[in-house]
C-alpha atoms as a PDB file:
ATOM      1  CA  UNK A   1      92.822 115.397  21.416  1.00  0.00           C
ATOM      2  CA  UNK A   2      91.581 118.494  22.940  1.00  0.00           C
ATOM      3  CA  UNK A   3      89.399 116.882  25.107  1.00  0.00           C
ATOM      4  CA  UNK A   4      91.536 114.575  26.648  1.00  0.00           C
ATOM      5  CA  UNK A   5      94.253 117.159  27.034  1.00  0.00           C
ATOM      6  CA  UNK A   6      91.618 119.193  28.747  1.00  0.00           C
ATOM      7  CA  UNK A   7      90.250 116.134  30.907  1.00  0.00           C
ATOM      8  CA  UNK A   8      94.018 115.494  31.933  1.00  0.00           C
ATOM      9  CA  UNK A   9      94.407 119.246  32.905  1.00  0.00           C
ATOM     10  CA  UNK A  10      91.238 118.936  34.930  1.00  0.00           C
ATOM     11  CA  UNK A  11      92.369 116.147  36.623  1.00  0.00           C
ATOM     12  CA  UNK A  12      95.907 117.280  37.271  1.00  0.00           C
ATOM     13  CA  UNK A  13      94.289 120.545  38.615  1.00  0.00           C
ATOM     14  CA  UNK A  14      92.191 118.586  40.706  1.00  0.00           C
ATOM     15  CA  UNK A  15      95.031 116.414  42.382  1.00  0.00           C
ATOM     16  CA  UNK A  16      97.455 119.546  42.873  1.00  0.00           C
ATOM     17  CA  UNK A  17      94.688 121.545  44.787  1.00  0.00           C
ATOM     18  CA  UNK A  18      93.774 118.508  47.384  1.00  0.00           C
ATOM     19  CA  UNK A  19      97.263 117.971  47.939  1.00  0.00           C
ATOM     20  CA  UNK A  20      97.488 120.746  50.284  1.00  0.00           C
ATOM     21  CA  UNK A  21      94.052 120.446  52.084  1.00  0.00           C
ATOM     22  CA  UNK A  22      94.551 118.918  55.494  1.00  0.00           C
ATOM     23  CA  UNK A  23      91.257 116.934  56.976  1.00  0.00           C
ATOM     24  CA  UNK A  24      90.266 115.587  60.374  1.00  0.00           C
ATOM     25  CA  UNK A  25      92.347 112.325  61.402  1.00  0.00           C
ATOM     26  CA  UNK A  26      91.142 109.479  63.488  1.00  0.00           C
ATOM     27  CA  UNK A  27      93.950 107.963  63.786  1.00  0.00           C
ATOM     28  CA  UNK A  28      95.091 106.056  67.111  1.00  0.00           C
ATOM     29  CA  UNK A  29      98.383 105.950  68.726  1.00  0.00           C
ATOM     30  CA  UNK A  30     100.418 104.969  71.893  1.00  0.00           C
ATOM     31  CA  UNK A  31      99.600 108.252  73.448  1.00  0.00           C
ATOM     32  CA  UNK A  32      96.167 107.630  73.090  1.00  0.00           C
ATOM     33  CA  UNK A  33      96.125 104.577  75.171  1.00  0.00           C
ATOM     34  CA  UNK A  34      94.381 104.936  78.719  1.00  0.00           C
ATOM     35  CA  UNK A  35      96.856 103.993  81.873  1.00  0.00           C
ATOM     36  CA  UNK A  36      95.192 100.283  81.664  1.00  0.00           C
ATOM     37  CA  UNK A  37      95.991  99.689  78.382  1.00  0.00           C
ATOM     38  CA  UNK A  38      98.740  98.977  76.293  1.00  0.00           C
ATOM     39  CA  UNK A  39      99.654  99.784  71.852  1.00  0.00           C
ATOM     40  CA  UNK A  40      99.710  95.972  70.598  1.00  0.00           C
ATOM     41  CA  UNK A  41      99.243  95.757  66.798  1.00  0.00           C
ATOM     42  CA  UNK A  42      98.215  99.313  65.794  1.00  0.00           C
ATOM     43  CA  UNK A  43      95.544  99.155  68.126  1.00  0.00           C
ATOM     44  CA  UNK A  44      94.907 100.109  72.237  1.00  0.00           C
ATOM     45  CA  UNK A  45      94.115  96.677  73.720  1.00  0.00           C
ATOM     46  CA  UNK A  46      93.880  96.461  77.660  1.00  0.00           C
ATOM     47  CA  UNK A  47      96.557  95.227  79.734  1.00  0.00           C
ATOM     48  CA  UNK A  48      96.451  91.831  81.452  1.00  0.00           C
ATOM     49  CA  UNK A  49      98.282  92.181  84.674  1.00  0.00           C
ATOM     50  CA  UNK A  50     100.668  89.787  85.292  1.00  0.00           C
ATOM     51  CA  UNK A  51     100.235  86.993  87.856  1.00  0.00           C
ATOM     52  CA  UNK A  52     102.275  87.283  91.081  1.00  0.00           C
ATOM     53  CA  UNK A  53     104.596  84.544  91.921  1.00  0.00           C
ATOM     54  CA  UNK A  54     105.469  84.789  95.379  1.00  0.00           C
ATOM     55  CA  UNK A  55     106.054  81.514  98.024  1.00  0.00           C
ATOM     56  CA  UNK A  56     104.490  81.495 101.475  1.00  0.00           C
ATOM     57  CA  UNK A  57     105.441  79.680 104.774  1.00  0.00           C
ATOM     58  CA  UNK A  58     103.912  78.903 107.888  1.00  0.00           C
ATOM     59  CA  UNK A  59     103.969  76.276 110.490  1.00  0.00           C
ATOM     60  CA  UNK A  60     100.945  74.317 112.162  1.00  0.00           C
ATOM     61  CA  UNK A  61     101.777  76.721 115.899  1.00  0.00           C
ATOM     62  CA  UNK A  62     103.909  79.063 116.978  1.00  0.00           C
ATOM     63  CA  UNK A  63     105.937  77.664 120.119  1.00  0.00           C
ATOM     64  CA  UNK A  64     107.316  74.220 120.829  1.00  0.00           C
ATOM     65  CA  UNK A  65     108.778  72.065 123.096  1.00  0.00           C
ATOM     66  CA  UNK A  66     111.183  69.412 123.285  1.00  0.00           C
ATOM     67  CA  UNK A  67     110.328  66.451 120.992  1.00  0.00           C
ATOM     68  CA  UNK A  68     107.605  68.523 119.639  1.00  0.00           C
ATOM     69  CA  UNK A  69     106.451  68.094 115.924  1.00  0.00           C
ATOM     70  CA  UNK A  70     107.044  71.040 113.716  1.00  0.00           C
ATOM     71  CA  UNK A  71     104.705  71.154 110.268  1.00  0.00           C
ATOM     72  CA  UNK A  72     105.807  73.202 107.868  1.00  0.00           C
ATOM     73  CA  UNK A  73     103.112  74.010 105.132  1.00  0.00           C
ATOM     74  CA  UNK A  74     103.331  76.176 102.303  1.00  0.00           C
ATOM     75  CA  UNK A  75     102.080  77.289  98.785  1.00  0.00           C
ATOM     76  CA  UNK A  76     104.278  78.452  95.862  1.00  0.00           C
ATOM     77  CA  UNK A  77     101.279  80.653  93.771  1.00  0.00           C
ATOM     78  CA  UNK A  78     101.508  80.638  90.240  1.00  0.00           C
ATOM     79  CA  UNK A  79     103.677  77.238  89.811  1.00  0.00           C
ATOM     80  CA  UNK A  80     102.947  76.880  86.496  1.00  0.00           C
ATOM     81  CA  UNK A  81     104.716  79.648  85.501  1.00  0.00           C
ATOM     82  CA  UNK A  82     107.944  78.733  87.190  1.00  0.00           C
ATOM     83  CA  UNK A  83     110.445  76.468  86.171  1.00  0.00           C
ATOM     84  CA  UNK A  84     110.084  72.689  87.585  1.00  0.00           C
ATOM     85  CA  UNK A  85     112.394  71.545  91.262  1.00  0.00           C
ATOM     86  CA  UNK A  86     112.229  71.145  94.851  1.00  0.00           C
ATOM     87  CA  UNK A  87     111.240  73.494  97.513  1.00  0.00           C
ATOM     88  CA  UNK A  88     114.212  73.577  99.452  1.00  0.00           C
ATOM     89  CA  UNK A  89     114.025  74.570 103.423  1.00  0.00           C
ATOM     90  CA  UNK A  90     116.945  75.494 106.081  1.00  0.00           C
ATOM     91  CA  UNK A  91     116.137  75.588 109.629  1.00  0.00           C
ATOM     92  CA  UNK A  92     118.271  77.798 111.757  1.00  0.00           C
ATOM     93  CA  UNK A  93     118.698  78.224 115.222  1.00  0.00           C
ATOM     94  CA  UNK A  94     119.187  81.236 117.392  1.00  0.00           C
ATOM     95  CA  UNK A  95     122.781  81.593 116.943  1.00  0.00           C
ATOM     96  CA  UNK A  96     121.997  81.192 113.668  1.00  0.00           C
ATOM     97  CA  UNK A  97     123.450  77.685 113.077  1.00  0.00           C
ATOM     98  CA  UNK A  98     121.882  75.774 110.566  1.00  0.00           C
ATOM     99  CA  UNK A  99     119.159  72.901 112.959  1.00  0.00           C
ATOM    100  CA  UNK A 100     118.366  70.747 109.411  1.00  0.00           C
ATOM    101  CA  UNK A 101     118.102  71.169 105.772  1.00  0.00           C
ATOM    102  CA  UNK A 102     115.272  69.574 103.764  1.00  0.00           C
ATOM    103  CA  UNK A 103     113.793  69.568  99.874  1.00  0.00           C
ATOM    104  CA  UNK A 104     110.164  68.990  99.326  1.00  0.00           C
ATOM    105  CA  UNK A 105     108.510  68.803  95.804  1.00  0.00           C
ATOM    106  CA  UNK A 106     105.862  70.853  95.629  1.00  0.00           C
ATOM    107  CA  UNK A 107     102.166  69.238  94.216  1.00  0.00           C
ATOM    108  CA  UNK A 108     100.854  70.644  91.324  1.00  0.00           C
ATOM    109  CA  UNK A 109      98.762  72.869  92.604  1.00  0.00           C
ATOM    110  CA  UNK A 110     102.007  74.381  94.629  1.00  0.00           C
ATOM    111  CA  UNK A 111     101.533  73.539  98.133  1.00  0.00           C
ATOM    112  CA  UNK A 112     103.798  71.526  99.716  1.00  0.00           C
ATOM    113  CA  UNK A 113     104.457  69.921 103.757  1.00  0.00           C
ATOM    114  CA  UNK A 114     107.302  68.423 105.749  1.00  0.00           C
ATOM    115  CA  UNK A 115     107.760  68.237 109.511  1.00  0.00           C
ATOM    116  CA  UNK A 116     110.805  68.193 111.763  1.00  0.00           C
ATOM    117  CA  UNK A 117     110.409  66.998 115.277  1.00  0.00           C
ATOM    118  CA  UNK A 118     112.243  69.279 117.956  1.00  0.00           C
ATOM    119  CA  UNK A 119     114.755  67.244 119.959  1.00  0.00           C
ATOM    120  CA  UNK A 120     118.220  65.615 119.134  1.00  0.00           C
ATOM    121  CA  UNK A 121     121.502  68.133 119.889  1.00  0.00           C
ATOM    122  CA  UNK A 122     120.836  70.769 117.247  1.00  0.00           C
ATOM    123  CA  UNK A 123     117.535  71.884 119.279  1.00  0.00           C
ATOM    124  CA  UNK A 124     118.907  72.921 122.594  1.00  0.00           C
ATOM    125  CA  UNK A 125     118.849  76.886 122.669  1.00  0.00           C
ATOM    126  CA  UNK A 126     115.801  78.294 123.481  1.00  0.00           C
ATOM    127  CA  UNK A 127     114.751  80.847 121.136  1.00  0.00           C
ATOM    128  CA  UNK A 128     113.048  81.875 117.760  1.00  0.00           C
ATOM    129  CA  UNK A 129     114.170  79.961 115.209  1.00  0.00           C
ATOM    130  CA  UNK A 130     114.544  80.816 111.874  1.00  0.00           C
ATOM    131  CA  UNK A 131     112.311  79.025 109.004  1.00  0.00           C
ATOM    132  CA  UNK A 132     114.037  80.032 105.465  1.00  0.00           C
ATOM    133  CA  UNK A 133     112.598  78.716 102.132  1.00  0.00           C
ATOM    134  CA  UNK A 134     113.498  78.890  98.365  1.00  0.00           C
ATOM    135  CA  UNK A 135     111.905  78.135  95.514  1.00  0.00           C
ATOM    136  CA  UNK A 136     113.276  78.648  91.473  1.00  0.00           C
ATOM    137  CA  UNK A 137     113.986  82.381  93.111  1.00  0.00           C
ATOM    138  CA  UNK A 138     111.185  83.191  94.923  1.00  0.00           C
ATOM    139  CA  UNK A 139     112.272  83.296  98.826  1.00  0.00           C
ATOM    140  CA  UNK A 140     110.030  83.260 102.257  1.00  0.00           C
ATOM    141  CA  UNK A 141     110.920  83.300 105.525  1.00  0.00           C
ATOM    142  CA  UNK A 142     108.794  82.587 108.782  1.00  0.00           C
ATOM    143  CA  UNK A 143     110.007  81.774 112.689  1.00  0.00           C
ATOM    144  CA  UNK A 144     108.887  80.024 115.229  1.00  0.00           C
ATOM    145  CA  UNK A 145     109.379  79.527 119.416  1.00  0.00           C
ATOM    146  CA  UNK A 146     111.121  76.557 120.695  1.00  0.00           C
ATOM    147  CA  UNK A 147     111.325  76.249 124.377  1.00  0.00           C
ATOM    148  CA  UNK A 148     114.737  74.784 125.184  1.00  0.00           C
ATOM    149  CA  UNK A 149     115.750  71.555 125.630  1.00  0.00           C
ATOM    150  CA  UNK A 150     118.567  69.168 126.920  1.00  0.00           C
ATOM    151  CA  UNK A 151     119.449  67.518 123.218  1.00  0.00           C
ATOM    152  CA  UNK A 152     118.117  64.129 123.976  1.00  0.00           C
ATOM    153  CA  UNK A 153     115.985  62.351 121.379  1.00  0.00           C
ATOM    154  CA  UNK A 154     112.642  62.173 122.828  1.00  0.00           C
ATOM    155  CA  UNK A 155     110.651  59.324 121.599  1.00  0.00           C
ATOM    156  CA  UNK A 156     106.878  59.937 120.433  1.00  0.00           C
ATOM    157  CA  UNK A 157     106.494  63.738 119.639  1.00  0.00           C
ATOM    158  CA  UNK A 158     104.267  66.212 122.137  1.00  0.00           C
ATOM    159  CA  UNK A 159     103.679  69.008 119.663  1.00  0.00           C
ATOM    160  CA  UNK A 160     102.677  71.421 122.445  1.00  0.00           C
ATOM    161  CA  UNK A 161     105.296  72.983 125.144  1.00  0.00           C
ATOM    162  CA  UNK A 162     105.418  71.687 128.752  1.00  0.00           C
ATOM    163  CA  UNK A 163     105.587  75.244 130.436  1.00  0.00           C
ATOM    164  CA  UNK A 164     105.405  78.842 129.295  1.00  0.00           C
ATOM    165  CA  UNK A 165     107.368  81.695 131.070  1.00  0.00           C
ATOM    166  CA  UNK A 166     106.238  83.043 134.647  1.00  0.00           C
ATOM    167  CA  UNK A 167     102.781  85.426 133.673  1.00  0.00           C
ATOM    168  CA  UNK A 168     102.094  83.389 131.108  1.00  0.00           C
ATOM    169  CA  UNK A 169      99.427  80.976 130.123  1.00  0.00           C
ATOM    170  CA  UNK A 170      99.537  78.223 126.822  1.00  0.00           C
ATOM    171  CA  UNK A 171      96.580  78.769 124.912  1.00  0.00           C
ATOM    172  CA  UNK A 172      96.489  77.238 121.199  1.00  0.00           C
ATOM    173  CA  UNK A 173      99.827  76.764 120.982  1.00  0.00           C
ATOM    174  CA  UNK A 174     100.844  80.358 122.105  1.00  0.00           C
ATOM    175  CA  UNK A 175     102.252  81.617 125.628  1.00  0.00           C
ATOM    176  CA  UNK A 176     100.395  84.986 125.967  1.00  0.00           C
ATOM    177  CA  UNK A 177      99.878  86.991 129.210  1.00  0.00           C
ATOM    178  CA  UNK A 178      98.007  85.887 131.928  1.00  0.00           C
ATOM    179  CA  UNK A 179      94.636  88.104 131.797  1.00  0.00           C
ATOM    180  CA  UNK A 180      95.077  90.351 135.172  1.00  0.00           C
ATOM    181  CA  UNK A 181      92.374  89.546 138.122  1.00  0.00           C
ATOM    182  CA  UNK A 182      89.509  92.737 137.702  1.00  0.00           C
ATOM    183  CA  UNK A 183      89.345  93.928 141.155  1.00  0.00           C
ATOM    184  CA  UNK A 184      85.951  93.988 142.751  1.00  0.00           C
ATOM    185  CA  UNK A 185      84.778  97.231 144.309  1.00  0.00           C
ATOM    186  CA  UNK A 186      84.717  97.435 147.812  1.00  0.00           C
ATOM    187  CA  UNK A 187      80.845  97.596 148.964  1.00  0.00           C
ATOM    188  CA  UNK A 188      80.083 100.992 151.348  1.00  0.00           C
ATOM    189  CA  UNK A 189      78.951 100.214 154.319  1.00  0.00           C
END
């Protein structure tokens, strides 16, 4: 009986001394995480950035004319992640009345087209128009140059304008500045 009252003493003297002794800990927490990482089940794991959703516009050229075809292309990135519908697309004039109104659904892959042509009463002004799309939230906006015209329906579709203002010259589908003549030096005589 003395021995096991002495083993149990042992033990007991054992257990009360290591109580009190503080050793090196490896443990891991949030603050040990680096900035690319995030604390996920007791553990640093790195962080997967999340995919941008965002919806881009543009058109097939940047001026028109009268009875001119306007393409309007775009990509919604990251579809899959977005709930299921129809682009939908306003077209506003200058004076910011709305030209025409249109929904598109977008292929799986996210891009999407419709055209407009540019004649009938609502394109008249000349101007920058306004190209405003929307997509399960996401929102883009783009513009484009129309020329003027008279509101008549024009029959066919010329995509590219008939004239560009004085100065200017129509090169792929832009007016930009006519390049100024370099003058020649005058020879000595």
């Amino acid at each position: 009986m003395k021995m096991k009252l002495g083993g149990f003493l042992v033990l007991l003297t054992i257990s009360l001394l290591s109580y009190g002794v503080v050793g090196t800990v490896n443990a891991l927490g949030p603050e040990d995480c680096t900035p690319d990482q995030v604390w996920q089940n007791n553990a640093c794991v790195d962080a997967t950035k999340p995919q941008k959703n965002d919806l881009n516009l543009q058109t097939n050229l940047d001026l028109y004319a009268q009875g001119g075809v306007v393409v309007i292309t775009g990509l919604v990135h990251n579809i899959e992640n977005l709930s299921t519908g129809d682009v939908a697309i306003i077209v506003r004039a200058p004076d910011n009345n709305i030209v025409t109104i249109a929904q598109v659904h977008p292929n799986t892959d996210g891009s999407f087209q419709t055209s407009l042509k540019a004649d009938g009463p609502q394109f008249k002004a000349p101007g920058v128009y306004t190209i405003l799309a929307n997509f399960s939230g996401l929102k883009s906006q783009i513009t484009f140059e129309f020329t003027g015209g008279n509101g008549a329906i024009v029959s066919g579709g010329d995509s590219q304008p008939t004239t560009c203002p004085s100065g200017q010259n129509f090169i792929n589908g832009k007016c930009v500045a006519k390049p100024t003549p370099e003058s020649k030096p005058t020879p000595e005589p």
